[in-house]
C-alpha atoms as a PDB file:
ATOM      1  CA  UNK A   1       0.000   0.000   0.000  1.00  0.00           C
ATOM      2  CA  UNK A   2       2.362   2.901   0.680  1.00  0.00           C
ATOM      3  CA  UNK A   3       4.259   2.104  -2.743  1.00  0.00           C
ATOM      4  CA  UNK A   4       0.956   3.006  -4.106  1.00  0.00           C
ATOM      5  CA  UNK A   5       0.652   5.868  -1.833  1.00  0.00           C
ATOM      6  CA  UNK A   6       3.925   7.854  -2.456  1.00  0.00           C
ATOM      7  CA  UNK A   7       4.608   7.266  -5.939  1.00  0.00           C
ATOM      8  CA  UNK A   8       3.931   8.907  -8.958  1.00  0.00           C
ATOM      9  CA  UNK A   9       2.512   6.389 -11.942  1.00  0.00           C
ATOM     10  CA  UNK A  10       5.857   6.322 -13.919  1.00  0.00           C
ATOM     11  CA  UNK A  11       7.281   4.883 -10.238  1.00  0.00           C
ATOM     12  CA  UNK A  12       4.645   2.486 -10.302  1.00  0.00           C
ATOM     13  CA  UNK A  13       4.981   1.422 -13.638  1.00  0.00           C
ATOM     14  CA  UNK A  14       8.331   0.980 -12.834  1.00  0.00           C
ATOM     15  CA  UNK A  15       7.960  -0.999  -9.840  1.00  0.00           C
ATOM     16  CA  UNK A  16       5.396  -3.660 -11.878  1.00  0.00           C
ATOM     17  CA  UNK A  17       7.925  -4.499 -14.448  1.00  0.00           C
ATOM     18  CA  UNK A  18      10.309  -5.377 -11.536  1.00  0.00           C
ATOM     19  CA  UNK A  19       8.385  -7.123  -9.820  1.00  0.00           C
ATOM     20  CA  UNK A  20       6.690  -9.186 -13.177  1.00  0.00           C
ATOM     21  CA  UNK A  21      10.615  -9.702 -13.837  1.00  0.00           C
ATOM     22  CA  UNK A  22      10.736 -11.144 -10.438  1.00  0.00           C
ATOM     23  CA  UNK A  23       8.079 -13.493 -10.251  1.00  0.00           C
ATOM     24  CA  UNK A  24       9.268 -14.796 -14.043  1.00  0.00           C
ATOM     25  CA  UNK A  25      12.152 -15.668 -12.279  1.00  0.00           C
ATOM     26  CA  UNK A  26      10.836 -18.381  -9.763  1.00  0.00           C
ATOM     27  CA  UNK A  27       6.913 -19.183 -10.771  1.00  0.00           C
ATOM     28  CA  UNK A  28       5.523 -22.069 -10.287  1.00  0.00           C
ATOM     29  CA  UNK A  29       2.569 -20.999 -12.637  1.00  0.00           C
ATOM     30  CA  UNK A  30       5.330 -21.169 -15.478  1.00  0.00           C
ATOM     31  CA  UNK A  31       6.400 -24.673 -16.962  1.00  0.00           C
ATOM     32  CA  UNK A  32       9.920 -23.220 -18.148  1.00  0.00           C
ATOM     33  CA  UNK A  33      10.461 -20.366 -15.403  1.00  0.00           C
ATOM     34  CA  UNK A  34      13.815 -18.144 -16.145  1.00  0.00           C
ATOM     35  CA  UNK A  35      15.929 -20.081 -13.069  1.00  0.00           C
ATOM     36  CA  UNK A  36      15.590 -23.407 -15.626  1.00  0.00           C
ATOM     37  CA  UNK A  37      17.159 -21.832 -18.531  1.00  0.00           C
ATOM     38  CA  UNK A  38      20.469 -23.107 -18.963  1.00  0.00           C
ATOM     39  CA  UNK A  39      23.104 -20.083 -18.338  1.00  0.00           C
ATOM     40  CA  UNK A  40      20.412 -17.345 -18.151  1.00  0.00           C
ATOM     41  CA  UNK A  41      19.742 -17.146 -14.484  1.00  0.00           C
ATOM     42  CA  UNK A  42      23.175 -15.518 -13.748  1.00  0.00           C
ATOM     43  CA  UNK A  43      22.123 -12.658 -16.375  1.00  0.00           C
ATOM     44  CA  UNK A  44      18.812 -12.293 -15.551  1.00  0.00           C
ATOM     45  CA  UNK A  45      19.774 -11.932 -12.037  1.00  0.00           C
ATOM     46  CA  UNK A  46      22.222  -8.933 -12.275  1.00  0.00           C
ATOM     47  CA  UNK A  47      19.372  -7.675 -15.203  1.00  0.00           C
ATOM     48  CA  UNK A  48      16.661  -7.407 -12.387  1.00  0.00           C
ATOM     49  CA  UNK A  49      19.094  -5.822  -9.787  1.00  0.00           C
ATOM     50  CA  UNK A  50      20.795  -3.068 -12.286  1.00  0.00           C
ATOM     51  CA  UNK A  51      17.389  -2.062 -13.195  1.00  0.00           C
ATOM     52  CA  UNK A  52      16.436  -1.708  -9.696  1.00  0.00           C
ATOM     53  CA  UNK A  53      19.747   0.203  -8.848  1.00  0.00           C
ATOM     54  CA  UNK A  54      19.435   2.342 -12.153  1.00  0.00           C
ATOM     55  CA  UNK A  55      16.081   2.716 -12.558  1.00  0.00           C
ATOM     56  CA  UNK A  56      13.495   2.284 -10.101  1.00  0.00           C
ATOM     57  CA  UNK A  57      14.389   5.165  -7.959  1.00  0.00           C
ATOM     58  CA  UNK A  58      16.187   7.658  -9.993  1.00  0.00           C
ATOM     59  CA  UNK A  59      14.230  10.024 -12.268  1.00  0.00           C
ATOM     60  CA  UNK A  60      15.898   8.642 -15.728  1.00  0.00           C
ATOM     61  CA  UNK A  61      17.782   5.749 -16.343  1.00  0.00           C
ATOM     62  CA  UNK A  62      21.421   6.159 -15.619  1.00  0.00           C
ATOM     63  CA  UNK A  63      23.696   3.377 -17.856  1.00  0.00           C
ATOM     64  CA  UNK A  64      26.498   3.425 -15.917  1.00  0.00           C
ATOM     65  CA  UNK A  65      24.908   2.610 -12.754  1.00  0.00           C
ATOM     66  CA  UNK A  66      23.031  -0.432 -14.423  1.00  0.00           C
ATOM     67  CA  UNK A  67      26.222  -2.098 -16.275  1.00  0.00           C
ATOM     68  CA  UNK A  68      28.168  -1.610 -12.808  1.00  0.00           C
ATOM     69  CA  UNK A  69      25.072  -2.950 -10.759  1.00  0.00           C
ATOM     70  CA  UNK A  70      24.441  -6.042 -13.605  1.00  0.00           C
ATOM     71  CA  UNK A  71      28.083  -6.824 -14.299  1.00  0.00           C
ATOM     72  CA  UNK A  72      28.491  -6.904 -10.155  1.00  0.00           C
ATOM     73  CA  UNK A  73      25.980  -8.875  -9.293  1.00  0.00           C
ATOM     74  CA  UNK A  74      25.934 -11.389 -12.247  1.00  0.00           C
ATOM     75  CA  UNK A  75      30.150 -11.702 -11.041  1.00  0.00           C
ATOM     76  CA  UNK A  76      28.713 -12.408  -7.780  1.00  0.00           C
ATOM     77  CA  UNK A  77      25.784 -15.039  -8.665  1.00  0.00           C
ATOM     78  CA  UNK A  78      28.666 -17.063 -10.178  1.00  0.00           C
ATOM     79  CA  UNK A  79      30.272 -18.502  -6.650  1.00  0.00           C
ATOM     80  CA  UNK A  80      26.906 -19.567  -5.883  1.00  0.00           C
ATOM     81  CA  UNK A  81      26.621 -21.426  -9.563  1.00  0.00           C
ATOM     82  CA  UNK A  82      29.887 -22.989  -7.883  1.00  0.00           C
ATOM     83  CA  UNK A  83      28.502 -23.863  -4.431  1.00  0.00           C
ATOM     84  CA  UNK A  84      25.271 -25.448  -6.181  1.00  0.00           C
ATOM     85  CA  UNK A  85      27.232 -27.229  -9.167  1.00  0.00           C
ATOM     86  CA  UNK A  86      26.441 -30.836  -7.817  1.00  0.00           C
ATOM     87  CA  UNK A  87      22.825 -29.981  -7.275  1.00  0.00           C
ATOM     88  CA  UNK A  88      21.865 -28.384  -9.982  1.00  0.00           C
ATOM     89  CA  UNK A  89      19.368 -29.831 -12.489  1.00  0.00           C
ATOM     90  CA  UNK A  90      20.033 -27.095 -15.360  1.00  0.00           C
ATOM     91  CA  UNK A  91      23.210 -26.738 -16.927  1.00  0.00           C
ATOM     92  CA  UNK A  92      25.500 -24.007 -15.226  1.00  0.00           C
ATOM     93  CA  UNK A  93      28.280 -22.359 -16.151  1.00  0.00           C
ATOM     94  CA  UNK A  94      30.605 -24.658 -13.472  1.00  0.00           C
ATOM     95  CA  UNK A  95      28.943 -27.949 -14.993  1.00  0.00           C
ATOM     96  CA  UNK A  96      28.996 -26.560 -19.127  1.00  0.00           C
ATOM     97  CA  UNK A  97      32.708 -24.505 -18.160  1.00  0.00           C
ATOM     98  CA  UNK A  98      34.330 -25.978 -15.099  1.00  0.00           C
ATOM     99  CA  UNK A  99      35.420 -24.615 -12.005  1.00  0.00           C
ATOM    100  CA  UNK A 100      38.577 -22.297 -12.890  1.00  0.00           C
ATOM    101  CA  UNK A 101      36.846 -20.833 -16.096  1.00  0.00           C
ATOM    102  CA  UNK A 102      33.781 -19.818 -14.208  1.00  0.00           C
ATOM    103  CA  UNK A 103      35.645 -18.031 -11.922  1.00  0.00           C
ATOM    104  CA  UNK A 104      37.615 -16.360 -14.913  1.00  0.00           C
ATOM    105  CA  UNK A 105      34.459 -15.229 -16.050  1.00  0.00           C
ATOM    106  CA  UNK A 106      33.676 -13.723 -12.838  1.00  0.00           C
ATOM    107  CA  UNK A 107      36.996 -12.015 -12.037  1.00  0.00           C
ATOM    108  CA  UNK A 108      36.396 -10.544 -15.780  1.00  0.00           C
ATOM    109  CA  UNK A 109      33.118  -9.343 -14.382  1.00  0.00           C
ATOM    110  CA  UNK A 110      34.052  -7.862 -11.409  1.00  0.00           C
ATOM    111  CA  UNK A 111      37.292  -5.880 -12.868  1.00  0.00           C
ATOM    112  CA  UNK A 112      34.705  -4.401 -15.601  1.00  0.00           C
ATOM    113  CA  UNK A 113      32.254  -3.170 -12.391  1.00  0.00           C
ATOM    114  CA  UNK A 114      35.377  -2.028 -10.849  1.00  0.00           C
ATOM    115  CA  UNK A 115      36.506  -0.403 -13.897  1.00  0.00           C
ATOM    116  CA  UNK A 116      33.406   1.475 -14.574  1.00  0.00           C
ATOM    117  CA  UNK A 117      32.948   2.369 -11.121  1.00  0.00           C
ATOM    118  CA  UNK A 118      36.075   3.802 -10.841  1.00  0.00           C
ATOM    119  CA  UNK A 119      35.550   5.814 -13.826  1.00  0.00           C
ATOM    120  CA  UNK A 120      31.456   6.569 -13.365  1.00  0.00           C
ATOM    121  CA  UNK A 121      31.618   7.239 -10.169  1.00  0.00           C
ATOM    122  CA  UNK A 122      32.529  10.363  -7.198  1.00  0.00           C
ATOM    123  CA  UNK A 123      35.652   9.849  -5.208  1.00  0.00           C
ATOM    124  CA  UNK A 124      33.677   8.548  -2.065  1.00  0.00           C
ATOM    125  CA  UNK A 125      31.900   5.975  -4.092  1.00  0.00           C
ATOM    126  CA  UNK A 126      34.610   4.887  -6.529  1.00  0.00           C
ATOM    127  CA  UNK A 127      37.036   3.991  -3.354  1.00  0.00           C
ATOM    128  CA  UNK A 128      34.448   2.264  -1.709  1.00  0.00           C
ATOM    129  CA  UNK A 129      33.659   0.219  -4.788  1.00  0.00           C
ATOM    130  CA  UNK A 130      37.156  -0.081  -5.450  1.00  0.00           C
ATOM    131  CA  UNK A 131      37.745  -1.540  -1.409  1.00  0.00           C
ATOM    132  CA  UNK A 132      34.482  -3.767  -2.573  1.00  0.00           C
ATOM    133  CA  UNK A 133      35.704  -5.351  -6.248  1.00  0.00           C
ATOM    134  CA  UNK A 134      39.002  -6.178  -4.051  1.00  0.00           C
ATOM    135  CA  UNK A 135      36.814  -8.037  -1.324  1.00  0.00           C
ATOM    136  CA  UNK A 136      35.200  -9.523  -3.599  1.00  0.00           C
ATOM    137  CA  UNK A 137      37.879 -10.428  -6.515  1.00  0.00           C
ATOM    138  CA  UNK A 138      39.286 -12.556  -3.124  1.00  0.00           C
ATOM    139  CA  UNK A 139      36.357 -14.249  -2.461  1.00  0.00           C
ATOM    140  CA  UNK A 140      35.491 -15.304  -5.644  1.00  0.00           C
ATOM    141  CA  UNK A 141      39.193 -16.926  -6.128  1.00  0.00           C
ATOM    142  CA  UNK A 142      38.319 -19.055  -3.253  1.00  0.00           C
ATOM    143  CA  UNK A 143      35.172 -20.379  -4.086  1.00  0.00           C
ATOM    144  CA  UNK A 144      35.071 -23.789  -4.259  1.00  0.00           C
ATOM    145  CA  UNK A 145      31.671 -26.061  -4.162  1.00  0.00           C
ATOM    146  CA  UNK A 146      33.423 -27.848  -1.116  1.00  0.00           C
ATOM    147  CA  UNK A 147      33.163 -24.172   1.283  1.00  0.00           C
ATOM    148  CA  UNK A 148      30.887 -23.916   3.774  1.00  0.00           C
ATOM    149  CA  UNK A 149      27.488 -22.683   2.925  1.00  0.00           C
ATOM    150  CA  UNK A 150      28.732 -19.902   5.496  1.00  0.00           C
ATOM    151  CA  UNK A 151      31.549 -19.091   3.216  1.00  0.00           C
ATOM    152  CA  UNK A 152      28.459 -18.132   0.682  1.00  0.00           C
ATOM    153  CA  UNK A 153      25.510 -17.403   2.626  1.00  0.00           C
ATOM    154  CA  UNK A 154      27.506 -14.745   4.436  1.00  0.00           C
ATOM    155  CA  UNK A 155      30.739 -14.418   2.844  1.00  0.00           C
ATOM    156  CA  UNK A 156      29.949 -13.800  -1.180  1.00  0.00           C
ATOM    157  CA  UNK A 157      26.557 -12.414  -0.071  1.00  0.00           C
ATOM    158  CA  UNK A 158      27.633  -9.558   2.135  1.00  0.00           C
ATOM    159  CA  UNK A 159      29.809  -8.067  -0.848  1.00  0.00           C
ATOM    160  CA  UNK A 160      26.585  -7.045  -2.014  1.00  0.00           C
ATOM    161  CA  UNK A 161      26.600  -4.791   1.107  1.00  0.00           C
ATOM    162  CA  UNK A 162      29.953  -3.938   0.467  1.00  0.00           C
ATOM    163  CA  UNK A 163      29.939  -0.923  -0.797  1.00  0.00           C
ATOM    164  CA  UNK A 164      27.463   0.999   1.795  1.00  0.00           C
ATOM    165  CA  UNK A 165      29.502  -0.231   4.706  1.00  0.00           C
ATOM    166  CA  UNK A 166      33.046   1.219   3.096  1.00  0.00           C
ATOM    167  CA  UNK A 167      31.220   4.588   1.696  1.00  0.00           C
ATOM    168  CA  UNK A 168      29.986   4.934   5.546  1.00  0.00           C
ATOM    169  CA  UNK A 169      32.880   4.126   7.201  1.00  0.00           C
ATOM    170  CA  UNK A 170      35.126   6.510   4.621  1.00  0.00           C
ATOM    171  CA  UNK A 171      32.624   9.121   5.286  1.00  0.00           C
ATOM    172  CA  UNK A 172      32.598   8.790   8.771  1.00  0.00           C
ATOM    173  CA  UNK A 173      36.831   9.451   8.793  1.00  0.00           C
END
């Protein structure tokens, strides 16, 4: 109710292809949902969260926010490709690539966020992205489907986070 309540109708509008893109991604109603599409889930993934980050809230859309947000989060959906490899009914990058080159891939990914960030972005938020692609570059060259679902769960999914924590705390100094 209050999403209905303090937006405009291009916010809502907004908001309903989100949230369609959302429910494509896990319905039941749907005999081929997105997640069972061989290699598309990773995309689709950092798809719905750059056009949250780059779209939803800001008054137009801003490209370089939504290749930093989908390149990001698609690097970071990989270690959890990884983790799931051996339980995985679809064919994943680990499974169709292997281990090593999936990380590749997402090291590639998360130097091209970095990149952009660094270049996109004011000094606060480029150094905390910058402290956050590092983080995260490290994680990913340890992931390994025998880690801990800790290692995952907290670890890979806090990098997300990353970058609010460092802007605060550089803010804060």
């Amino acid at each position: 109710m209050l999403i209905f309540v303090h937006h405009n109708e291009n916010q809502l509008i907004k908001w309903l292809v989100i949230v369609i893109l959302g429910l494509l991604y896990n319905s039941f109603f749907l005999e081929n949902f997105v997640r069972k599409i061989p290699l598309l889930k990773i995309f689709y993934v950092g798809l719905v969260w750059g056009l949250v980050n780059a779209w939803l809230f800001l008054p137009e859309f801003n490209i370089e926010i939504f290749l930093i947000s989908f390149l990001f989060i698609t690097a970071l959906v990989l270690p959890f490709e990884i983790r799931d490899m051996h339980d995985d009914e679809v064919v994943t990058f680990p499974k169709l690539f292997g281990v090593q080159n999936t990380k590749f891939v997402a090291h590639i990914l998360c130097f091209l966020a970095t990149f952009l960030a660094i270049h996109a972005l004011k000094t606060d938020y480029k150094i905390a992205f910058f402290l956050t692609g590092a983080a995260t570059f490290t994680l990913i060259y340890f992931s390994e489907p025998t880690n801990r679902d800790s290692y995952f769960s907290f670890g890979v999914e806090l990098c997300s986070g990353l970058p609010f924590i460092f802007l605060v705390l550089i803010q804060s100094f």
